[in-house]
Every structure is written in structure tokens, then in C-alpha cells.
C-alpha atoms as a PDB file:
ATOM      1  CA  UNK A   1      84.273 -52.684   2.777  1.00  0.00           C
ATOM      2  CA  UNK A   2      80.967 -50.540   2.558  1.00  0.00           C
ATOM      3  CA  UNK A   3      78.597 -50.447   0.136  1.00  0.00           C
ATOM      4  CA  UNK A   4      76.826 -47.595  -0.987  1.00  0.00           C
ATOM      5  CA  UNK A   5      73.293 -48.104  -1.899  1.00  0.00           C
ATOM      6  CA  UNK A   6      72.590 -47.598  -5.611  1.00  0.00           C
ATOM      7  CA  UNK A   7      70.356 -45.218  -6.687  1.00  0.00           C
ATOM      8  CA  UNK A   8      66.805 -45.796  -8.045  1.00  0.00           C
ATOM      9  CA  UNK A   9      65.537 -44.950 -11.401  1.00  0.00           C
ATOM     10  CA  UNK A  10      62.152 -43.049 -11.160  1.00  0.00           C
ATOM     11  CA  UNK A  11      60.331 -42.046 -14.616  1.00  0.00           C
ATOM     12  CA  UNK A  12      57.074 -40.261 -15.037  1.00  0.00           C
ATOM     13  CA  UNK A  13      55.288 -38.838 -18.302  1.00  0.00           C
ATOM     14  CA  UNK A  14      53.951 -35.214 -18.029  1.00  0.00           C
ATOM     15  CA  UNK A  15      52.798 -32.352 -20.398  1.00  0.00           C
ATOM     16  CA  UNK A  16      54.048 -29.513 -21.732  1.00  0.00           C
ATOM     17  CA  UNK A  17      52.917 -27.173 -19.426  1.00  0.00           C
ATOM     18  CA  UNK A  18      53.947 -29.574 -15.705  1.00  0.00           C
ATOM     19  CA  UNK A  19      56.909 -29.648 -17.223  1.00  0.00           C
ATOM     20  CA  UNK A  20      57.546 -25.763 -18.073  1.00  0.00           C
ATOM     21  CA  UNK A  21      56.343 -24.778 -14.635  1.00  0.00           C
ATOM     22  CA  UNK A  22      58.446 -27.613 -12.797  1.00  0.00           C
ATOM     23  CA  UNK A  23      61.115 -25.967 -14.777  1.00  0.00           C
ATOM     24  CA  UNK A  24      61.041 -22.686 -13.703  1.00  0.00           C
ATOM     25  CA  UNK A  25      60.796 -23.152 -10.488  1.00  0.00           C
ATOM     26  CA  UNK A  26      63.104 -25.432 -10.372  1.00  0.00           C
ATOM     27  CA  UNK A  27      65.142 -22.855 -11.907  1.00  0.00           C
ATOM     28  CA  UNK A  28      64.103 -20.356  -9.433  1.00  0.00           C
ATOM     29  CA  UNK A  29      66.100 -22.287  -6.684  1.00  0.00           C
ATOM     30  CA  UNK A  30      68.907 -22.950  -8.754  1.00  0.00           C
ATOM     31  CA  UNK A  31      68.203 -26.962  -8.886  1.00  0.00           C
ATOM     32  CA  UNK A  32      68.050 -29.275 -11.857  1.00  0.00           C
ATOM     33  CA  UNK A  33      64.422 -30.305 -12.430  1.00  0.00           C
ATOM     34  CA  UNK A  34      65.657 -33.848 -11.159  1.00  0.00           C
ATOM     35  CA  UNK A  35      66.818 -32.665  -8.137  1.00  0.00           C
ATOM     36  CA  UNK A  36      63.893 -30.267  -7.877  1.00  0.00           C
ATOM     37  CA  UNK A  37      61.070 -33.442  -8.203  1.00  0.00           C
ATOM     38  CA  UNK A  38      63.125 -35.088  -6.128  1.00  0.00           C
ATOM     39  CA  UNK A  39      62.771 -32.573  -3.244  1.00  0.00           C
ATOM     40  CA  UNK A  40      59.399 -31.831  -3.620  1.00  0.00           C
ATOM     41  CA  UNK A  41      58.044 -34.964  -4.160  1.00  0.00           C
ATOM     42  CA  UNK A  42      60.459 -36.440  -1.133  1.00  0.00           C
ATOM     43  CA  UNK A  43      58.741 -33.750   1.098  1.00  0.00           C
ATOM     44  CA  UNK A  44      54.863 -34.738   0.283  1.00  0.00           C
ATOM     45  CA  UNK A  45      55.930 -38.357   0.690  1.00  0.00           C
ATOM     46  CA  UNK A  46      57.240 -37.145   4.626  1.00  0.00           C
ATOM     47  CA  UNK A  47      53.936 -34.913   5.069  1.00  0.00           C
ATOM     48  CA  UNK A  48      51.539 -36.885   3.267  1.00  0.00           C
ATOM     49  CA  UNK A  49      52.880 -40.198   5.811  1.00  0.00           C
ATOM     50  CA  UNK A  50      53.072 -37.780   9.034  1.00  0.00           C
ATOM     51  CA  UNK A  51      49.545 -36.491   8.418  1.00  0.00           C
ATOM     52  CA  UNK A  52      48.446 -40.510   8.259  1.00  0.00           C
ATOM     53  CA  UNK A  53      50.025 -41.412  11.700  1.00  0.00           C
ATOM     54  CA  UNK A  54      48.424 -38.578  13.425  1.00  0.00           C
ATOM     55  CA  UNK A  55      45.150 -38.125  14.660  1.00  0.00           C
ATOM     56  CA  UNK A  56      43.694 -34.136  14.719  1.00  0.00           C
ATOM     57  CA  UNK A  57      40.930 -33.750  16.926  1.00  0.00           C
ATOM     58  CA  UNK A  58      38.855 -30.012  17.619  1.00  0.00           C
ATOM     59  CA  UNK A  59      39.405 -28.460  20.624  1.00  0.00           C
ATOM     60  CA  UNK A  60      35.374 -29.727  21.392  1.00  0.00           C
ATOM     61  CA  UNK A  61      36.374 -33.503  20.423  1.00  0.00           C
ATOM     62  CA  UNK A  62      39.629 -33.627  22.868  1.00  0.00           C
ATOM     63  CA  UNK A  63      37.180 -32.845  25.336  1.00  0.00           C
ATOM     64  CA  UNK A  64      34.802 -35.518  24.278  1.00  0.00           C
ATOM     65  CA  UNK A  65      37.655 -38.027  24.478  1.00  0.00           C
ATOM     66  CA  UNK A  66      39.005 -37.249  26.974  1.00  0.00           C
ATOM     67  CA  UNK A  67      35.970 -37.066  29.409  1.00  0.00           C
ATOM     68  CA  UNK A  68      35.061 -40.454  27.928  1.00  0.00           C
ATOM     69  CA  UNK A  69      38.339 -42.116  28.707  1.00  0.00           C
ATOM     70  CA  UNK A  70      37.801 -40.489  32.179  1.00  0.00           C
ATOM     71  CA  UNK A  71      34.199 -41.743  32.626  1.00  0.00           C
ATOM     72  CA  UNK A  72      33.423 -44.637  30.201  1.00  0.00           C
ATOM     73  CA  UNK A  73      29.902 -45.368  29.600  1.00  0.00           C
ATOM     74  CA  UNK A  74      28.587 -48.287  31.304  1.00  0.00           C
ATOM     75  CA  UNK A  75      29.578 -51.768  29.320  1.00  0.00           C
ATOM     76  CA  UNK A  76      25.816 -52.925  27.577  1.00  0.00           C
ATOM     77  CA  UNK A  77      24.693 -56.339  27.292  1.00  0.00           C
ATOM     78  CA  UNK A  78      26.620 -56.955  24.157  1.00  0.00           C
ATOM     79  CA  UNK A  79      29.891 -55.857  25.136  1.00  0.00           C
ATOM     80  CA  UNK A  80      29.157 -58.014  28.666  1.00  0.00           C
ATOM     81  CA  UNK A  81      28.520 -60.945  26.690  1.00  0.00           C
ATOM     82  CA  UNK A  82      31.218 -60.407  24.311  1.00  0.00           C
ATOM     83  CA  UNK A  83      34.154 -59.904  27.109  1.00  0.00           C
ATOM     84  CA  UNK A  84      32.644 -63.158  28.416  1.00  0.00           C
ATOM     85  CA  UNK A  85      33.248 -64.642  25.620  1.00  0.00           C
ATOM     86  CA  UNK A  86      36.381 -63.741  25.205  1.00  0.00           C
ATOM     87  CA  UNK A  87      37.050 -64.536  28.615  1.00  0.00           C
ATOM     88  CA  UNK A  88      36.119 -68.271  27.691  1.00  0.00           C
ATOM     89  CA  UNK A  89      37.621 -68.623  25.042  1.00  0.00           C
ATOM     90  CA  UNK A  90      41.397 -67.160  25.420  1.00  0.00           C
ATOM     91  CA  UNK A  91      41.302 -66.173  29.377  1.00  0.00           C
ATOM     92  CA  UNK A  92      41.435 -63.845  31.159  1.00  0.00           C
END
């Protein structure tokens, strides 16, 4: 036998005037105002996450990382001493 998972209780305070406009346009789509905040707050959850696991670069910096992944610079003294280090101390 299956079980179904129970639903969650969510609560939230708002004024007057959220409240009217979350209304109507609830209304406007022919939705409850649960089902409405539901919805909408469901889909900034999804594009708020997305837009947090993506990186958006300008055309000039794709060209900047990509030419540096291409070319690196030339490892300085710190890095050298630091991979040494490492080296040392875990391997290689």
C-alpha cells in the first residue's frame, strides 16, 4: 500500500490591500487565492533557485573566460609554493 504525502500547512499575515489585489487576480484566472499563492509563489521558488545555479556572463566576459581557460596566466610564486605545498602534504 502507497502513501500519499500529506499536505503542508503554510500561513502568512498580509494587509488589506496584498490581500485585495491577490484576490482579484486570483479571480482573474478563475483560482482560489490558495491555489493562486500557491502557484505564484511555487513559480518564484523554481526561478528564484534556477537563477542561483546559473552563472550569466556578457558577451565581453565569455570571452574573457574563455581566452583565460585557453591561455592561463603563468602560476606566480604564491600559487608555486602553494601547489607545493599541497603536493607535500596530500600528494600528488
Amino acid at each position: 500500500m502507497t502513501r500519499t504525502a500529506k499536505a503542508q500547512r503554510l500561513e502568512a499575515r498580509i494587509d488589506a490591500e496584498k490581500k485585495k489585489a491577490i484576490g482579484a487576480a486570483a479571480a482573474v484566472r478563475g483560482l482560489s487565492i490558495s491555489d493562486f499563492v500557491i502557484q505564484a509563489a511555487y513559480s518564484s521558488a523554481l526561478t528564484t533557485l534556477e537563477a542561483h545555479r546559473t552563472l550569466q556572463l556578457s558577451t565581453a566576459d565569455q570571452q574573457l573566460f574563455v581566452e583565460t581557460l585557453m591561455n592561463p596566466p603563468t602560476p606566480n610564486e604564491a600559487l608555486r609554493k602553494a601547489a607545493a605545498s599541497s603536493r607535500e602534504r596530500f600528494g600528488s
